[in-house]
Protein backbone atom coordinates (compact mmCIF):
# COMPACT_ATOMS: atom_id res chain seq x y z
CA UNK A 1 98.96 95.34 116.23
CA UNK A 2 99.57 97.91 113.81
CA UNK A 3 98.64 97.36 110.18
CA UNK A 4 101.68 97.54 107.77
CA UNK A 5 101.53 99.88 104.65
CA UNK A 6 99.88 99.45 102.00
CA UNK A 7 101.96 99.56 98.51
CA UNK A 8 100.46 100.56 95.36
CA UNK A 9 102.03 100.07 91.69
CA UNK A 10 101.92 102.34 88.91
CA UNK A 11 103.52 102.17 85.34
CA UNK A 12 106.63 104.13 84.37
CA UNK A 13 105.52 105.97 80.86
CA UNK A 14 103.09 107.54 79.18
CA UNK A 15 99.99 105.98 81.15
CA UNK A 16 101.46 107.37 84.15
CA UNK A 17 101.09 111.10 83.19
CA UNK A 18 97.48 109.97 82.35
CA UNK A 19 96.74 108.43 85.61
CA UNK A 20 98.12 110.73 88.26
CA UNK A 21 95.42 113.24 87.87
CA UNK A 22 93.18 110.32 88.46
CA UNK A 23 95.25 108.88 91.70
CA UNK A 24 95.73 112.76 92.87
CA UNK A 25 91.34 113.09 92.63
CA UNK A 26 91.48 109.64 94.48
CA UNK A 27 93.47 110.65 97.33
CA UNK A 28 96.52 108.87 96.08
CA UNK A 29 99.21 111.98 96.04
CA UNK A 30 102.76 111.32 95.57
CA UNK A 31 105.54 112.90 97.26
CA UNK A 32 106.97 116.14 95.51
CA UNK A 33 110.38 114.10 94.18
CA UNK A 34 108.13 111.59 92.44
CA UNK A 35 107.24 114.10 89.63
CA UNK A 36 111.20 114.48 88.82
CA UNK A 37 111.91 112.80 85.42
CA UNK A 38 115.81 112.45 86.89
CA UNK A 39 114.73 110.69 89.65
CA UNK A 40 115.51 106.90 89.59
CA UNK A 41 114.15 105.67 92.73
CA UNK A 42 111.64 103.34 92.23
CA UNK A 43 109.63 103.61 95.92
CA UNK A 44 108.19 107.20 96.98
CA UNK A 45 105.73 107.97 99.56
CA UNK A 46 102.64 109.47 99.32
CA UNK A 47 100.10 112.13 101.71
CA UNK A 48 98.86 109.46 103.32
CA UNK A 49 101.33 107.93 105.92
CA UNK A 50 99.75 104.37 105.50
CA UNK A 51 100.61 104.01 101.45
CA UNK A 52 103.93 104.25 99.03
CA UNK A 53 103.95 103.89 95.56
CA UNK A 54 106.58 102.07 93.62
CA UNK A 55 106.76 102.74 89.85
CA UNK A 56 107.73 99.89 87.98
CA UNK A 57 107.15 98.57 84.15
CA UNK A 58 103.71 98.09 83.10
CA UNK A 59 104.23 94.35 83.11
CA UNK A 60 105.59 94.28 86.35
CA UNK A 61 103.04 95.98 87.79
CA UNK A 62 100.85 93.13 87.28
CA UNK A 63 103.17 90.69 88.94
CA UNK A 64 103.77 92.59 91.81
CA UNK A 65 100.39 92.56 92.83
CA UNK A 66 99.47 89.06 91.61
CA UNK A 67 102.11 88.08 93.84
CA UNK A 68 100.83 90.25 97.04
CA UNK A 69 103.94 92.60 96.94
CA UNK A 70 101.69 95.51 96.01
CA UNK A 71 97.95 95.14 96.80
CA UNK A 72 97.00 97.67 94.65
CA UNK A 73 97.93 98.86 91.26
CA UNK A 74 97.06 100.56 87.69
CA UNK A 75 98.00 98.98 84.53
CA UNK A 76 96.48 98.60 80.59
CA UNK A 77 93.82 95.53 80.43
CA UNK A 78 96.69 94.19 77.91
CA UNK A 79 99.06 93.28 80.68
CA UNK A 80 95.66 91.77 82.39
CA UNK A 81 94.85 89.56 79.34
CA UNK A 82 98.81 88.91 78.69
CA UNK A 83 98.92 87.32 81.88
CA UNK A 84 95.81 86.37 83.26
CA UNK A 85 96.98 85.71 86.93
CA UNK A 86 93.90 83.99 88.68
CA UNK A 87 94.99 86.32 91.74
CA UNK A 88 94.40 89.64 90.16
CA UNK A 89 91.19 91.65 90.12
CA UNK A 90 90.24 94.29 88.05
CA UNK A 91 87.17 95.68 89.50
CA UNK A 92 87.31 99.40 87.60
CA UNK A 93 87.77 100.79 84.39
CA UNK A 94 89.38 104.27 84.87
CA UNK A 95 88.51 105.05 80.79
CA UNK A 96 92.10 106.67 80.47
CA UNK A 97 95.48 105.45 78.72
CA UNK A 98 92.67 104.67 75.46
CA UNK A 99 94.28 103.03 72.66
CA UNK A 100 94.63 99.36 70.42
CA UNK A 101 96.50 96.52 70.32
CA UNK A 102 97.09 95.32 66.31
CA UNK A 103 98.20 93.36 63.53
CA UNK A 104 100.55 95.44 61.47
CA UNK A 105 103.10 94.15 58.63
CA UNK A 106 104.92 96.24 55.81
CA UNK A 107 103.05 98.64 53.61
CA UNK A 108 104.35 96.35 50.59
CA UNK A 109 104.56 92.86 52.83
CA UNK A 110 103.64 89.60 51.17
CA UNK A 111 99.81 89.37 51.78
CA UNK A 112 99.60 86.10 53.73
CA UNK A 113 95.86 85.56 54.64
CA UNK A 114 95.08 82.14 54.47
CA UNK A 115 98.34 80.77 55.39
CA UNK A 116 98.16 78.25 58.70
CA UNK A 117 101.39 79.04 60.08
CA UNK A 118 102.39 83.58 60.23
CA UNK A 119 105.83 84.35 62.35
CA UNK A 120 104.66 87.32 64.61
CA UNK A 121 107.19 89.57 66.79
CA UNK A 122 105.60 90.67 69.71
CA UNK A 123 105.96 91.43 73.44
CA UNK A 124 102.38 89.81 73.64
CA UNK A 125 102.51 86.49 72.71
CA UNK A 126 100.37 84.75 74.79
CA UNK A 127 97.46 87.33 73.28
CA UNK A 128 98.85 86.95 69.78
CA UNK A 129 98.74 83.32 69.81
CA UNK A 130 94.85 82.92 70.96
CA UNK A 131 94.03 85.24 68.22
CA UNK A 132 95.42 83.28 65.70
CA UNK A 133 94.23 80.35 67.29
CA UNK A 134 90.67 81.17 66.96
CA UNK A 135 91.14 81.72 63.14
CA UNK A 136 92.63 78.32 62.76
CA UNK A 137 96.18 79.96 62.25
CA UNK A 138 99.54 78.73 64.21
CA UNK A 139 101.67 81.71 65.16
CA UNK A 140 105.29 81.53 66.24
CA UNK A 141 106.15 84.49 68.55
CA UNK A 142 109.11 85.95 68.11
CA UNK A 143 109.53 87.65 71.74
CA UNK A 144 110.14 91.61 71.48
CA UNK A 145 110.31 93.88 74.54
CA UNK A 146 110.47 96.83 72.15
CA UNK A 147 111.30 98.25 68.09
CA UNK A 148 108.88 96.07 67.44
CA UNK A 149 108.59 98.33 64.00
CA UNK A 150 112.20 97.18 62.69
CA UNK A 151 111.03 93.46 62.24
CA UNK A 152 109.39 93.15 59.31
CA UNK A 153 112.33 95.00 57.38
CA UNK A 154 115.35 93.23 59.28
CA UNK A 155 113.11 89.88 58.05
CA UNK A 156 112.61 88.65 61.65
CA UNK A 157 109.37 88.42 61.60
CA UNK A 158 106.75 89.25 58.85
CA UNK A 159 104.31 90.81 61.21
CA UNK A 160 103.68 92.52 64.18
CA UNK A 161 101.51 92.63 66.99
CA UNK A 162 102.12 96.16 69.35
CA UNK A 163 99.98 98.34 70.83
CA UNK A 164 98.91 101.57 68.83
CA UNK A 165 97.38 104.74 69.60
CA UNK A 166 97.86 107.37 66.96
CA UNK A 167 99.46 104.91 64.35
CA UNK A 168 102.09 107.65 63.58
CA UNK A 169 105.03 105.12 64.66
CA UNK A 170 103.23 102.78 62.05
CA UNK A 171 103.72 105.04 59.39
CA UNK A 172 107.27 106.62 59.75
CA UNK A 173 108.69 103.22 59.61
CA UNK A 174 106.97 101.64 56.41
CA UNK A 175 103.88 99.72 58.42
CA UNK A 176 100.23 99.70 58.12
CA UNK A 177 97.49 97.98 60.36
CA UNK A 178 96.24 95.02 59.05
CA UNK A 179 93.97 93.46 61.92
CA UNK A 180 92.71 95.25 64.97
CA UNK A 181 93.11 93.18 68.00
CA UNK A 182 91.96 94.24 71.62
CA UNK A 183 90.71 98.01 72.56
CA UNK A 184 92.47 98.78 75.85
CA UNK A 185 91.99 101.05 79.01
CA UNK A 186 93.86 101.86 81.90
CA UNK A 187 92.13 99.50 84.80
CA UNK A 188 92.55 99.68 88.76
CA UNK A 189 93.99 96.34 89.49
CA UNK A 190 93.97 94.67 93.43
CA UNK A 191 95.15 91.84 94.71
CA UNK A 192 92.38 89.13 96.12
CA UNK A 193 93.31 87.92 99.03
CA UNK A 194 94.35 91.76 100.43
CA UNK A 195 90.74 92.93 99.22
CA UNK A 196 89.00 90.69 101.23
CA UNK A 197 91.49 90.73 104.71
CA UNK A 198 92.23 94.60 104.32
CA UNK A 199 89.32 97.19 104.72
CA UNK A 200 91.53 99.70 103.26
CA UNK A 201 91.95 98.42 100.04
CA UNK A 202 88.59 97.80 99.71
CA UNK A 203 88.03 101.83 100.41
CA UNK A 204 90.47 102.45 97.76
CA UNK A 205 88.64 100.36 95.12
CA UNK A 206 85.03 102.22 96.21
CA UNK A 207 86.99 105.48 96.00
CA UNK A 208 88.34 104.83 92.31
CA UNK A 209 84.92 103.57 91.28
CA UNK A 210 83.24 106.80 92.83
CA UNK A 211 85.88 109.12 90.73
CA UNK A 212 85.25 106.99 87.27
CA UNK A 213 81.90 107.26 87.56
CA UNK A 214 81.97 110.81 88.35
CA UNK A 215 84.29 111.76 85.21
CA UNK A 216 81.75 109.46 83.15
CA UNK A 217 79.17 112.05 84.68
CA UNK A 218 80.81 115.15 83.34
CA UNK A 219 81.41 113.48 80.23
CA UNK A 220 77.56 113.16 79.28
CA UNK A 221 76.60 116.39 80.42
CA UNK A 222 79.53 118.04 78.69
């Protein structure tokens, strides 16, 4: 009985243009069309007759593989410790898509510290409310899917929590970092029950690992 294909997920965005060199070293080449910013589909295929990717948002790459829609993925370990989905492994660190997830609040914001109880806009609350849980602090989320920059001067929220990499965005709109939350890399992401029944995905994971270790090789001779 044949074996059906395997699907991987990737992220639309900016950690996509960082991880195709990666997926192209890995064996993992996309169809010609897939490189098209006009294109909209969402499924492509790939060199290899036996995978497609589909290219979904970050978060959803996470459930699609939780759920066993995808067996194999790439997303930022901040969708991983969003979500936490006891079905998902992580088994590789591909040391790309580097940057922060942070506290941030107005340059001239009311200086709360201290205070048990901060409103916080963010598209992470589940990860903002353990951090302010270990410092004793309750934090109602106010849930954001993006300009998470224009609540603090629309008085929605008096904080932040977003991810930040150059803290440019910060800056042009009146914010500064306050607290420095979770450093975050791109990881390889599988689902559990198709590593263990499906030699392939298993080969996929080795091949990853093989390709991250070899960059991390080049690095410290460099």
């Amino acid at each position: 009985m044949p074996q059906s294909d395997l699907t991987f997920a990737v992220p639309k965005g900016r950690l996509l243009d960082d991880a195709l060199p990666v997926m192209e070293r890995a064996g993992v080449v996309p169809e010609a069309g897939f490189h098209d910013k006009a294109n909209r589909a969402l499924c492509f295929a790939t060199t290899r007759e036996d995978l497609r990717l589909i290219r979904v948002r970050a978060f959803d790459v996470a459930t699609f593989v939780a759920h066993g829609a995808a067996q194999i993925g790439i997303v930022g370990s901040d969708v991983i410790e969003e979500f936490d989905y006891s079905d998902l492994y992580a088994p590789v660190d591909l040391d790309i898509g580097h940057c922060h997830l942070a506290v941030a609040q107005a340059v001239d914001g009311e200086d709360t510290d201290g205070a048990s109880h901060v409103r916080v806009a963010t598209k992470y609350p589940n990860i903002t409310r353990r951090f302010y849980e270990r410092a004793g602090v309750q934090a109602e989320c106010v849930k954001l899917n993006g300009a998470m920059e224009l609540a603090p001067s629309l008085g929605l929220a008096g904080r932040i929590v977003d991810l930040v990499s150059t803290g440019r965005t910060l800056k042009q709109n009146g914010l500064v970092e306050t607290q420095r939350i979770l450093d975050i890399t791109a990881r390889l992401i599988v689902n559990r029950a198709a590593l263990k029944t499906d030699a392939r995905v298993a080969e996929l994971v080795e091949t990853f690992r093989r390709e991250a270790e070899a960059r991390a090789n080049e690095k410290a001779t460099a």
